[in-house]
Protein backbone atom coordinates (compact mmCIF):
# COMPACT_ATOMS: atom_id res chain seq x y z
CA UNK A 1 0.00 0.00 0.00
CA UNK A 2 1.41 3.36 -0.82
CA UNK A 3 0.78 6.63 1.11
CA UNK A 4 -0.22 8.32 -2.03
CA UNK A 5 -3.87 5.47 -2.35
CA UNK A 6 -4.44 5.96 1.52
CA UNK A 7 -6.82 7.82 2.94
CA UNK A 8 -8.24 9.20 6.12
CA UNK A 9 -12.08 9.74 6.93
CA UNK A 10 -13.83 12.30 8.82
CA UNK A 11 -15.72 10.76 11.35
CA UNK A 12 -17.79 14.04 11.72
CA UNK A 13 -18.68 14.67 8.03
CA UNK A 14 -17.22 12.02 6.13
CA UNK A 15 -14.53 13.96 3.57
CA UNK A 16 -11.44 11.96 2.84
CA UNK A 17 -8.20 13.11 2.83
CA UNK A 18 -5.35 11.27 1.43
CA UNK A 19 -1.68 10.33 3.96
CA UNK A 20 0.30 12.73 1.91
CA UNK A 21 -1.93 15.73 2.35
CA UNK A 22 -2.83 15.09 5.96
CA UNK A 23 1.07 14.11 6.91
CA UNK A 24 2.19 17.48 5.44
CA UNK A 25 -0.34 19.40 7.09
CA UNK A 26 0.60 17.39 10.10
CA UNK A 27 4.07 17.66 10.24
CA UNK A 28 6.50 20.44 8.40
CA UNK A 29 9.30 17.67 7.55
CA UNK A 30 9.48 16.45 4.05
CA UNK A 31 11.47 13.75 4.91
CA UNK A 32 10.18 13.05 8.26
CA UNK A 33 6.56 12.77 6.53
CA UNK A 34 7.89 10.11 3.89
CA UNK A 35 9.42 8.06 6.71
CA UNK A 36 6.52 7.96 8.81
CA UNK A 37 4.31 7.37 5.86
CA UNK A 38 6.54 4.31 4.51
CA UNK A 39 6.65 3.10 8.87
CA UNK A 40 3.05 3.73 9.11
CA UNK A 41 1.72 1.86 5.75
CA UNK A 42 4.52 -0.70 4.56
CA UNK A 43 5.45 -2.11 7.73
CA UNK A 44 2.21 -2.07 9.88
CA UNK A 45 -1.17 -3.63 9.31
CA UNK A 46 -3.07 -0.81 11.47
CA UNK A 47 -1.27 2.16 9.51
CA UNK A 48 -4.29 3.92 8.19
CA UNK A 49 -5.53 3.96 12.45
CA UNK A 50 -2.52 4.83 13.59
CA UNK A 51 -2.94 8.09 11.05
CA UNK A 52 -5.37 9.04 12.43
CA UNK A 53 -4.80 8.25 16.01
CA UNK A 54 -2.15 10.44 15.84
CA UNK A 55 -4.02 13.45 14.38
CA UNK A 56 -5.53 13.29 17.87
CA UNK A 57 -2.52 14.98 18.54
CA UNK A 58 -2.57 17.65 16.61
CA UNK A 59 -3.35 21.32 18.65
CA UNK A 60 -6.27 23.37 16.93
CA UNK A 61 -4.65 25.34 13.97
CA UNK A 62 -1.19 23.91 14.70
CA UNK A 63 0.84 21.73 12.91
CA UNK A 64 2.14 18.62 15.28
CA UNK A 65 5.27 18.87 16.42
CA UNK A 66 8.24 16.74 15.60
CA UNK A 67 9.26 15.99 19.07
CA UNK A 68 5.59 15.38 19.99
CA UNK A 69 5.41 12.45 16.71
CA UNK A 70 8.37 10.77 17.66
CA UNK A 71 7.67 10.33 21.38
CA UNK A 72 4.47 9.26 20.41
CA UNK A 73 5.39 6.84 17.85
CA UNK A 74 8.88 5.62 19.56
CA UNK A 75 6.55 4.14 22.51
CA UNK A 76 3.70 3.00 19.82
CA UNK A 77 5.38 1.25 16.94
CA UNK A 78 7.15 -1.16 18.94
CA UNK A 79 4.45 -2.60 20.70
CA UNK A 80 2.09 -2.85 17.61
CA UNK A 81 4.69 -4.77 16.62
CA UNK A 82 5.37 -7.06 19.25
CA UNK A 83 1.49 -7.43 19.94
CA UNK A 84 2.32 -6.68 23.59
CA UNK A 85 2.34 -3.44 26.18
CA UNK A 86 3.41 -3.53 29.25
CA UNK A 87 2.07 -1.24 32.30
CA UNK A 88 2.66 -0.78 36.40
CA UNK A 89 5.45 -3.73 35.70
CA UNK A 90 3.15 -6.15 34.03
CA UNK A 91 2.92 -7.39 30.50
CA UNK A 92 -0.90 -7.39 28.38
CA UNK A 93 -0.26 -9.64 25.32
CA UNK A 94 -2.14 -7.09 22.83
CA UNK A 95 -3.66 -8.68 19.31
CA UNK A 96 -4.21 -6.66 16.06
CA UNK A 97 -7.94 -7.06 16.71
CA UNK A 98 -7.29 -5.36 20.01
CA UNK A 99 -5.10 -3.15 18.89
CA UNK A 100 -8.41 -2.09 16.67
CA UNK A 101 -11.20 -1.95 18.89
CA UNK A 102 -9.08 0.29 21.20
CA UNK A 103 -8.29 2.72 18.54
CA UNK A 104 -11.92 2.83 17.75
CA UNK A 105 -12.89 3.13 21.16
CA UNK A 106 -10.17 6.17 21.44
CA UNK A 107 -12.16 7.59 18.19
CA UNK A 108 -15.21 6.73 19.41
CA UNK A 109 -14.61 9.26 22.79
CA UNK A 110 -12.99 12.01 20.60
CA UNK A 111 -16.39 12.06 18.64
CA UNK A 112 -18.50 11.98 21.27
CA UNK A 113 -16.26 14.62 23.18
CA UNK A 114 -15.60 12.72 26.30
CA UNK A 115 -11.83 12.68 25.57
CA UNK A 116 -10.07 15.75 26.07
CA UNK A 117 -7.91 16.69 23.10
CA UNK A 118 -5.86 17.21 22.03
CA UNK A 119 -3.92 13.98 23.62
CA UNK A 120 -0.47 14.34 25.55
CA UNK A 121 0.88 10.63 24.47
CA UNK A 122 -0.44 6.87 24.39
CA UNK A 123 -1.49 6.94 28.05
CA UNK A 124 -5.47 7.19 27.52
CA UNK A 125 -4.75 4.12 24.17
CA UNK A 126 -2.97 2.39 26.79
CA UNK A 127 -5.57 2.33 29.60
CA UNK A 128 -8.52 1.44 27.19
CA UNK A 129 -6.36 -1.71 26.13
CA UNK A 130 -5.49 -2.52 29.88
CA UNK A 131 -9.61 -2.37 30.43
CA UNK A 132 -10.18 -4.61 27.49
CA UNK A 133 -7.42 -7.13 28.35
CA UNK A 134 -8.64 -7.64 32.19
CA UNK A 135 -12.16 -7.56 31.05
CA UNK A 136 -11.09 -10.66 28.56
CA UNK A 137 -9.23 -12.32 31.23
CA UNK A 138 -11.61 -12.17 33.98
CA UNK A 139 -14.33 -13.66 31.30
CA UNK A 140 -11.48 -16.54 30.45
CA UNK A 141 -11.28 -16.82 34.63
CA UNK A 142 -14.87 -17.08 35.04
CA UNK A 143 -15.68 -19.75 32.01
CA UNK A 144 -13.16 -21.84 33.50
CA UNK A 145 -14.10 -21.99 36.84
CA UNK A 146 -18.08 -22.76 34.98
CA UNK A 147 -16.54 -25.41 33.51
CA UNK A 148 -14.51 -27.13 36.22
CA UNK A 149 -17.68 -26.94 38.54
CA UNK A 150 -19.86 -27.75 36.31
CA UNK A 151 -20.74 -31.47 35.97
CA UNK A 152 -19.17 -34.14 34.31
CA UNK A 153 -20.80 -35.10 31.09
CA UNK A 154 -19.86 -38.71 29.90
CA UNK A 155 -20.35 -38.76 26.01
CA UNK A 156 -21.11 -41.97 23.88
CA UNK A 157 -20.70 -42.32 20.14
CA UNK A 158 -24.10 -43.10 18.26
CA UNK A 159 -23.51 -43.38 14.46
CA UNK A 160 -20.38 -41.62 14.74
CA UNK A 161 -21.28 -38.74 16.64
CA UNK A 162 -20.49 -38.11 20.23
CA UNK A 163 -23.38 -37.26 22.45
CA UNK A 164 -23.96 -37.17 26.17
CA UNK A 165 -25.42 -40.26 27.75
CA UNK A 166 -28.71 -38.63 27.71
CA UNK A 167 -28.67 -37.65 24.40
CA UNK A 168 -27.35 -40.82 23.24
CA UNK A 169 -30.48 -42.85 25.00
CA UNK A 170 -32.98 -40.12 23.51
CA UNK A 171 -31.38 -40.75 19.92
CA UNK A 172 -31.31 -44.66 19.85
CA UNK A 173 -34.72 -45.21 22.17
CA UNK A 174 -36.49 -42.09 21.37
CA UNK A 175 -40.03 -42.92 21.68
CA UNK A 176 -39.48 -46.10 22.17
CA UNK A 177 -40.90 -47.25 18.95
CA UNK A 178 -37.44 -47.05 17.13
CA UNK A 179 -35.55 -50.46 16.73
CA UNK A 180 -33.00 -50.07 14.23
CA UNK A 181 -30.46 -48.50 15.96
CA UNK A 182 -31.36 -50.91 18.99
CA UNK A 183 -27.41 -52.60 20.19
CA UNK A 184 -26.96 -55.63 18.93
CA UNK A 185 -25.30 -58.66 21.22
CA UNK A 186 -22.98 -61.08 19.46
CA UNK A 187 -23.45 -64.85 19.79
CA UNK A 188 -20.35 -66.60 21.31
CA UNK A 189 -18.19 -68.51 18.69
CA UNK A 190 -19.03 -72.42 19.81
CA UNK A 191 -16.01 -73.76 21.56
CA UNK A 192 -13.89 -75.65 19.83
CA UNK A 193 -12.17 -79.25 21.14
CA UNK A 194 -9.03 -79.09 21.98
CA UNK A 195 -6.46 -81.66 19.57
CA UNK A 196 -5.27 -84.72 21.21
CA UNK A 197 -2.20 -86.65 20.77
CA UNK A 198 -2.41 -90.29 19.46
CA UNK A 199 -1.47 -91.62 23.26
CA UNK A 200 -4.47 -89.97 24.55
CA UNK A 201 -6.46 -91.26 21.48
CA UNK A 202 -5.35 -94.67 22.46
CA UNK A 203 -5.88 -94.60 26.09
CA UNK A 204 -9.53 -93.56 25.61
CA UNK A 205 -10.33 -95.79 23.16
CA UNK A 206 -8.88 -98.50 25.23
CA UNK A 207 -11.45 -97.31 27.92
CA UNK A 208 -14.11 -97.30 25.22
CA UNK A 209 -13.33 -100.93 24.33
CA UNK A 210 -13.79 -101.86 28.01
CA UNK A 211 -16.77 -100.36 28.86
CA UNK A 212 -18.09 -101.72 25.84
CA UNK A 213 -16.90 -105.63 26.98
CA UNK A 214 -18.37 -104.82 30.39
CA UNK A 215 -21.91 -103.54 28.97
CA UNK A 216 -21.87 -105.90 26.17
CA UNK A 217 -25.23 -108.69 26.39
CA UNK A 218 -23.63 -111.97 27.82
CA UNK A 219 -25.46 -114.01 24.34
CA UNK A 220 -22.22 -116.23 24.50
CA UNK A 221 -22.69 -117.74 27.43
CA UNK A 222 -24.16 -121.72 26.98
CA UNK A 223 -27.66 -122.62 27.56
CA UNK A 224 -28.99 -124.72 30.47
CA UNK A 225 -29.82 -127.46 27.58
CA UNK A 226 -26.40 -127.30 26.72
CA UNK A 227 -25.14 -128.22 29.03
CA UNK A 228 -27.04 -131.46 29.95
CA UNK A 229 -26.35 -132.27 26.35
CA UNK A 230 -22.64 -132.37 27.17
């Protein structure tokens, strides 16, 4: 993106106004202006914001002073870049979406005219991004305590989807009319006989063969006629 294409937006009534003409009624410094132009469009995603942000700066029917721009930018620039500010000793991991809704929210008081203007350095940016990172991380705190008290939900998986026990009875039962889904219970596999060796095949058919003399009708034996006839 070049600084010539970019433009800045009147809030109030709308006109645009493109980098170059703003910067250089802005700031007196050709070369200055085409540094912080090249800083403020090549090398950062929120350039066009940070524009304006810094008109904030600007006194009524002044032009914005060099020593003003570069404390301003010298403290903002590296921790747009770095995604991170740090405050009272502590470090706020800031993201490019924050970095975004807290320059709208500084735009958003300017219009309005509860921010005094114009601004003295980062220090009102700085405190609405503080607000928005503790209010972030004390909903993170507060979902995760939810979530460790709240009860345990054991899930199932019916036809490949994972449901709570509940849910899982309600989708395979329903009205109790369904039986498609009903679980199915598998028949054992019959049990198979173990091999034997031949000596084990012999002994028991040696036991067979006994059993089988022992049971075995005693035809052979001679008849009461026989033996008179002998």
């Amino acid at each position: 993106m070049s600084a010539a294409i970019l433009t800045n937006t009147c809030a109030a009534c709308g006109a645009e106004e493109s980098l170059d003409a703003l910067l250089l009624r802005m700031i007196d410094d050709d070369q200055v202006r085409r540094l912080i132009a090249d800083v403020l469009t090549s090398s950062l995603p929120l350039g066009g914001l940070m524009v304006r942000y810094l008109r904030l700066h600007k006194p009524t029917k002044q032009k914005l002073r060099m020593d003003k721009c570069a404390k301003v930018l010298a403290e903002l620039v590296p921790d747009v870049q770095r995604t991170a500010i740090q405050r009272n000793g502590r470090t706020w991991a800031v993201s490019f979406d924050s970095w975004k809704a807290a320059f709208q929210a500084v735009f958003d008081a300017a219009t309005k005219g509860t921010l005094t203007l114009p601004l003295e350095g980062n220090g009102y940016l700085y405190a609405t991004l503080m607000r928005m990172a503790d209010k972030a991380e004390g909903q993170q705190e507060r979902e995760t305590e939810l979530d460790r008290t709240r009860p345990r939900q054991d899930t199932v998986q019916v036809k490949g989807q994972s449901m709570t026990i509940g849910e899982g009875l309600e989708s395979v039962y329903g009205n109790g009319t369904s039986t498609s889904v009903l679980p199915t219970v598998e028949k054992p596999l019959p049990t198979q006989p173990r091999p034997q060796s031949p000596m084990v095949r012999a002994i028991r058919a040696e036991i067979a063969a006994k059993a089988a003399r022992a049971n075995a009708p005693m035809t052979d034996l001679p008849t009461e006629k026989g033996l008179h006839d002998e």
